[in-house]
C-alpha atoms as a PDB file:
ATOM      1  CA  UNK A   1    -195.997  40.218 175.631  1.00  0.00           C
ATOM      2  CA  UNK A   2    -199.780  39.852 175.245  1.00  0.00           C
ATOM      3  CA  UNK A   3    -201.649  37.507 176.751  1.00  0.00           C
ATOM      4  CA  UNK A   4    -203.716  35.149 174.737  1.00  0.00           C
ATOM      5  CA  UNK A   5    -207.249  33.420 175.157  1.00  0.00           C
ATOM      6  CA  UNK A   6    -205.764  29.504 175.375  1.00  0.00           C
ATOM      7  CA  UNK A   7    -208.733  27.050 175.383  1.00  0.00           C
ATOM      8  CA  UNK A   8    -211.529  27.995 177.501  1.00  0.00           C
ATOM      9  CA  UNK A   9    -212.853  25.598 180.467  1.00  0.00           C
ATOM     10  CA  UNK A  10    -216.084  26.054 182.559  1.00  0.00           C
ATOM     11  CA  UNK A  11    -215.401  26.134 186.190  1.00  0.00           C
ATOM     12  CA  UNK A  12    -218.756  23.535 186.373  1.00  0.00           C
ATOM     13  CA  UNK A  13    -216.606  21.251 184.777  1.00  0.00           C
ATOM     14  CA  UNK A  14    -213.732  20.780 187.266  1.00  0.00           C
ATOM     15  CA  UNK A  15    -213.756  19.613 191.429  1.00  0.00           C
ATOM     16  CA  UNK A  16    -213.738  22.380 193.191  1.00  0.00           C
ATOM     17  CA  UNK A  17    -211.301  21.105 196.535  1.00  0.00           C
ATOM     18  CA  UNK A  18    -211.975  24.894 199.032  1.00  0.00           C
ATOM     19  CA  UNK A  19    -209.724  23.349 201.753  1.00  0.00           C
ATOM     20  CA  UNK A  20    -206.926  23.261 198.932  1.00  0.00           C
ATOM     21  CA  UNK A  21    -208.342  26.101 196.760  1.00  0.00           C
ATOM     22  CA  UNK A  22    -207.638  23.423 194.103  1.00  0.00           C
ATOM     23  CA  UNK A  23    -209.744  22.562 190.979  1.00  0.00           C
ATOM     24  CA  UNK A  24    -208.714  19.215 189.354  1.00  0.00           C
ATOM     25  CA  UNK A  25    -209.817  17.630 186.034  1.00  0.00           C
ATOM     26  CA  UNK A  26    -208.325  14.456 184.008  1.00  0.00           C
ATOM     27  CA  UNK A  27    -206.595  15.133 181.165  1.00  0.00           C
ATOM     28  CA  UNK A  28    -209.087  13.374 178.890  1.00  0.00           C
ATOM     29  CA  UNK A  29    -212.087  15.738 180.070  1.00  0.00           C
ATOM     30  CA  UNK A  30    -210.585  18.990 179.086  1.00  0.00           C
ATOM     31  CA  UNK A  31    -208.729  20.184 175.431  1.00  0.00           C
ATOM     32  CA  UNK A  32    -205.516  20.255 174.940  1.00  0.00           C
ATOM     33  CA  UNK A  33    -203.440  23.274 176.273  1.00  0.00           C
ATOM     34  CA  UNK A  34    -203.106  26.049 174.426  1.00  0.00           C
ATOM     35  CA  UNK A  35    -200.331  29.503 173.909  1.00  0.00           C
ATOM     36  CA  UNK A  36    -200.706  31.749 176.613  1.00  0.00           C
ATOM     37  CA  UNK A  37    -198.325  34.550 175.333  1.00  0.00           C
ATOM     38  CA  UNK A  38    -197.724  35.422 172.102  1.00  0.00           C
ATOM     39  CA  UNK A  39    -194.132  35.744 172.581  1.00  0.00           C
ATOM     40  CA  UNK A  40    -193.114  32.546 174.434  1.00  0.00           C
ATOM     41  CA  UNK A  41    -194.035  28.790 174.620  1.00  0.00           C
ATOM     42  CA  UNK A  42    -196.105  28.974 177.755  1.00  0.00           C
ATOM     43  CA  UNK A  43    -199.590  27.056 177.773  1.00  0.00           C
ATOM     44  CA  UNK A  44    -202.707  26.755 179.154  1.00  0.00           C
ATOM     45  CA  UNK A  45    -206.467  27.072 179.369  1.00  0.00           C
ATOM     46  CA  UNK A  46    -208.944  29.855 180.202  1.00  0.00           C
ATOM     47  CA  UNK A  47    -211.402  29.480 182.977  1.00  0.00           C
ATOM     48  CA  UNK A  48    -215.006  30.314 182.323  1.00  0.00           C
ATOM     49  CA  UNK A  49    -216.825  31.039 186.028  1.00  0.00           C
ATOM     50  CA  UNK A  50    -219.886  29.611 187.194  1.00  0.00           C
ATOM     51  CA  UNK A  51    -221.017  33.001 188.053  1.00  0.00           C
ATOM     52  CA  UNK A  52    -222.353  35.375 185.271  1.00  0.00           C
ATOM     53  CA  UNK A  53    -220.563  38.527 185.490  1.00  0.00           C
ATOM     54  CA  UNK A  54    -216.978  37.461 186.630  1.00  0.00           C
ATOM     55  CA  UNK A  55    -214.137  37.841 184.455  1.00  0.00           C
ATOM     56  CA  UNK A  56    -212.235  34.591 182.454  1.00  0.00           C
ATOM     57  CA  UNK A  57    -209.026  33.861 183.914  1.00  0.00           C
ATOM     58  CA  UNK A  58    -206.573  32.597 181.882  1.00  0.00           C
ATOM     59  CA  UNK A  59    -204.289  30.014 183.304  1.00  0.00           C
ATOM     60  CA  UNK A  60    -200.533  28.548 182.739  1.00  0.00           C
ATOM     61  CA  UNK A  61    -198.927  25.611 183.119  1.00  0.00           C
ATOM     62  CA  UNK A  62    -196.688  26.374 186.306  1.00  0.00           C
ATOM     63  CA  UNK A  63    -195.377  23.217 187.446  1.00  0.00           C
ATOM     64  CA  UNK A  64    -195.741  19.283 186.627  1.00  0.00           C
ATOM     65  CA  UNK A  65    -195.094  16.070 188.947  1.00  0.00           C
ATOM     66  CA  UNK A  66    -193.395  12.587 187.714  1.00  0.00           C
ATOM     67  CA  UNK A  67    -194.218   9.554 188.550  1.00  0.00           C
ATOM     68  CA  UNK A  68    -191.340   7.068 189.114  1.00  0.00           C
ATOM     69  CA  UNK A  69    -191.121   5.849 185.617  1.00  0.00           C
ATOM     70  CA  UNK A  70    -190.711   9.477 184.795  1.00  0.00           C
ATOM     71  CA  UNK A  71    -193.962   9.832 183.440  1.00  0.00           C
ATOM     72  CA  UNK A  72    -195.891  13.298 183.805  1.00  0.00           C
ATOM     73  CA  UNK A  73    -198.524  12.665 186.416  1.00  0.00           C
ATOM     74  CA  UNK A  74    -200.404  15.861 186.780  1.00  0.00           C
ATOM     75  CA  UNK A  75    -199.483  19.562 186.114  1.00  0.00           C
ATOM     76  CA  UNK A  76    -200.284  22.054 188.286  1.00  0.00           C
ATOM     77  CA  UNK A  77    -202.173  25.502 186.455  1.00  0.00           C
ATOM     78  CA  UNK A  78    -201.935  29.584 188.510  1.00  0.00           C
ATOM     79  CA  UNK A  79    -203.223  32.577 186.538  1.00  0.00           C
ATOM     80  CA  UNK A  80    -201.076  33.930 184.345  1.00  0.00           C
ATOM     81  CA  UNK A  81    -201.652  37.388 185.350  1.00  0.00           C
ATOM     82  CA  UNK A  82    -200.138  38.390 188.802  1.00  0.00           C
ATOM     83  CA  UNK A  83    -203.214  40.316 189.672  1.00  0.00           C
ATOM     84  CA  UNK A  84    -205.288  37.468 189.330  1.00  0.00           C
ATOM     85  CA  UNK A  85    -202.932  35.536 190.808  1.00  0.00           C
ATOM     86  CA  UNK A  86    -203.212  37.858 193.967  1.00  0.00           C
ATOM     87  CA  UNK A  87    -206.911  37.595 193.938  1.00  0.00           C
ATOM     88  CA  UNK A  88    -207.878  34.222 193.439  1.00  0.00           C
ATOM     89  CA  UNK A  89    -205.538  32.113 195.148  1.00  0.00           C
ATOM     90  CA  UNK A  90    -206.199  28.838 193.075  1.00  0.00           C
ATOM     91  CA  UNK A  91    -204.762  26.590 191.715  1.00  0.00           C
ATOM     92  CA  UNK A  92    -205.881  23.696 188.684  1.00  0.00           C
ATOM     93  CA  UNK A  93    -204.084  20.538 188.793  1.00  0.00           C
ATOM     94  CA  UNK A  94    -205.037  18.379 185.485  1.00  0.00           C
ATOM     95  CA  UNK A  95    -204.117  14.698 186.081  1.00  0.00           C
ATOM     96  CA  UNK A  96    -202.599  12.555 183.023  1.00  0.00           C
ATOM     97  CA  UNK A  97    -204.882   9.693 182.407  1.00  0.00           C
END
């Protein structure tokens, strides 16, 4: 299973929440999600950082929230790598405008 570059993002882009190690976005303002493995259905986007040197992070769609009409109102993004994972502690919920 190899891991894929989905869409990239730049971390500028997003809210940065530090008390919930959270970065959120709107649907609208970022692409469309894209394969994360290239063996399964999985998708995401790949995290650009602010800071020059650091590593992309790709991330995957881990988890989404209804709304009462059973609508999806946001899904919630962790790194797909478990290293990363380990390290970084964040999370990217994208709201559905």
């Amino acid at each position: 299973m190899a891991l894929l570059t989905p869409p990239r993002v730049h971390a500028a882009a997003l809210h940065w929440d530090g008390q919930d190690r959270m970065y959120t976005a709107e649907a609208s303002e970022l692409p469309p999600f894209g394969p994360v493995f290239d063996d399964a259905t999985d998708e995401g986007l790949t995290l650009v950082s602010q800071y020059p040197g650091r590593p992309d992070v790709v991330f995957v769609v881990s988890g989404t929230e209804t709304d009462p009409d059973d609508d999806i109102a946001w899904w919630d993004l962790t790194p797909a790598r478990p290293q990363d994972a380990a390290r970084l502690r964040v999370t990217i919920r994208v709201f559905n405008d």
